[in-house]
C-alpha atoms as a PDB file:
ATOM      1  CA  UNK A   1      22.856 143.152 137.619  1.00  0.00           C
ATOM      2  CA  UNK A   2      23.021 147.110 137.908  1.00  0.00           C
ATOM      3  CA  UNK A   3      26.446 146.487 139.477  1.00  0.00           C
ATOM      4  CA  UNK A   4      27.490 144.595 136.343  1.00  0.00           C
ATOM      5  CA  UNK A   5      26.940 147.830 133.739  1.00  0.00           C
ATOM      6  CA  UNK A   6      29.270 150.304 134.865  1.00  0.00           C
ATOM      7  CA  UNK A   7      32.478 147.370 135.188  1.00  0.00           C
ATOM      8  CA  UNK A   8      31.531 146.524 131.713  1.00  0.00           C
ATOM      9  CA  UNK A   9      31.324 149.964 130.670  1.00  0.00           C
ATOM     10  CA  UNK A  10      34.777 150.602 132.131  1.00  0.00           C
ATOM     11  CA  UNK A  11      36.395 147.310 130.427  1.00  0.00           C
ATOM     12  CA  UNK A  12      34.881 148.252 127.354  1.00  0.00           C
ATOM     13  CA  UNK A  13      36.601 151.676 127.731  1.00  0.00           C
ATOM     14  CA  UNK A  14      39.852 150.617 128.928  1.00  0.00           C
ATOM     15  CA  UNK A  15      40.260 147.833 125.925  1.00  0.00           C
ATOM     16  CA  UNK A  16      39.172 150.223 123.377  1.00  0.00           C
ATOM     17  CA  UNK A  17      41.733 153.150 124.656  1.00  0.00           C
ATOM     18  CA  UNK A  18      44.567 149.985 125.204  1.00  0.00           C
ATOM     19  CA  UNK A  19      44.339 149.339 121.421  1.00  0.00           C
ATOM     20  CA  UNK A  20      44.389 153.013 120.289  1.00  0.00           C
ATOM     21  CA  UNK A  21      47.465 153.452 121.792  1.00  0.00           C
ATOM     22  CA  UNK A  22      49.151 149.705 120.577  1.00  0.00           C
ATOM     23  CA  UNK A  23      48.153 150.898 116.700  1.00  0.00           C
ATOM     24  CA  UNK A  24      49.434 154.351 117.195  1.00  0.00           C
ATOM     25  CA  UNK A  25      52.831 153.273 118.569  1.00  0.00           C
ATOM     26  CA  UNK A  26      52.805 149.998 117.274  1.00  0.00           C
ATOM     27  CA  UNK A  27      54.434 148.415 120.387  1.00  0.00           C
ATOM     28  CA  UNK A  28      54.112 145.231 119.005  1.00  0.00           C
ATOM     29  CA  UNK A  29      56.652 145.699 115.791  1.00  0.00           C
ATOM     30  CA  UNK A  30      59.420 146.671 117.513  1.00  0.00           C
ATOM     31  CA  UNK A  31      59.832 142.864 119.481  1.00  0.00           C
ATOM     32  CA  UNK A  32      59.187 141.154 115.946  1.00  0.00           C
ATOM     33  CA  UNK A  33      61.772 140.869 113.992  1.00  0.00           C
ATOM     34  CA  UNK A  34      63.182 139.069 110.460  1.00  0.00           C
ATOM     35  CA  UNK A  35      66.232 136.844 110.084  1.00  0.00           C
ATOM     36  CA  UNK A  36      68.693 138.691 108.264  1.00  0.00           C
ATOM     37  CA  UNK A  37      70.260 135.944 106.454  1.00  0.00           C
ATOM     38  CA  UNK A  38      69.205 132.130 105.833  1.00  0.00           C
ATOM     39  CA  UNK A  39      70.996 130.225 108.927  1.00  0.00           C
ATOM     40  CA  UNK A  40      70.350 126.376 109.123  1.00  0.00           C
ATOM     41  CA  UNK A  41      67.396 126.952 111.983  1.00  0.00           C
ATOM     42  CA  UNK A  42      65.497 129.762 109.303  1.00  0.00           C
ATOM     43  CA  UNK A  43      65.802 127.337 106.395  1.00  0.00           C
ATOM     44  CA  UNK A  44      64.242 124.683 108.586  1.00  0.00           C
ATOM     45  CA  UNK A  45      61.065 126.880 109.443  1.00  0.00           C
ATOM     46  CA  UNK A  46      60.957 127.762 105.748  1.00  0.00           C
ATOM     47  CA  UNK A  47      60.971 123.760 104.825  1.00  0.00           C
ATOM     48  CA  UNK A  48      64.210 123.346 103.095  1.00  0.00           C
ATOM     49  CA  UNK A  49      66.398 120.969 104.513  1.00  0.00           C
ATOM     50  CA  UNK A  50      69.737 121.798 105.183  1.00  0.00           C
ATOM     51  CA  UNK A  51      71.211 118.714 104.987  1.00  0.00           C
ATOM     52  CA  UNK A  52      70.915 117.949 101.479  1.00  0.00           C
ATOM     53  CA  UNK A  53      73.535 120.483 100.845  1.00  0.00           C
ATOM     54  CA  UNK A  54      75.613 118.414 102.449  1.00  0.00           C
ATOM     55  CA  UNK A  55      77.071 115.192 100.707  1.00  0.00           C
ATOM     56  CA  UNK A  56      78.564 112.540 102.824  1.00  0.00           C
END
């Protein structure tokens, strides 16, 4: 059990310093990114269906 303390300590530490540093640089924000324009795959996640545009 005494062994235990100090490792939990230290991960405590470490996770707490890990996200410092993520919100200061924001590391996550630059991989995310918008679609510029509405392609056919966009409007599907946004639930319009792209084939009603289309007449047959």
């Amino acid at each position: 059990m005494s062994d235990l303390l100090p490792i939990g300590i230290s991960a405590f530490f470490v996770i707490v310093i890990v996200l410092l540093i993520t919100r200061k640089f924001k590391i996550s924000s630059r991989y995310e990114r918008a679609p510029r324009e509405l392609n056919l795959w966009s409007a599907l996640d946004k639930g319009i269906d792209p084939t009603e545009d289309q007449k047959l």
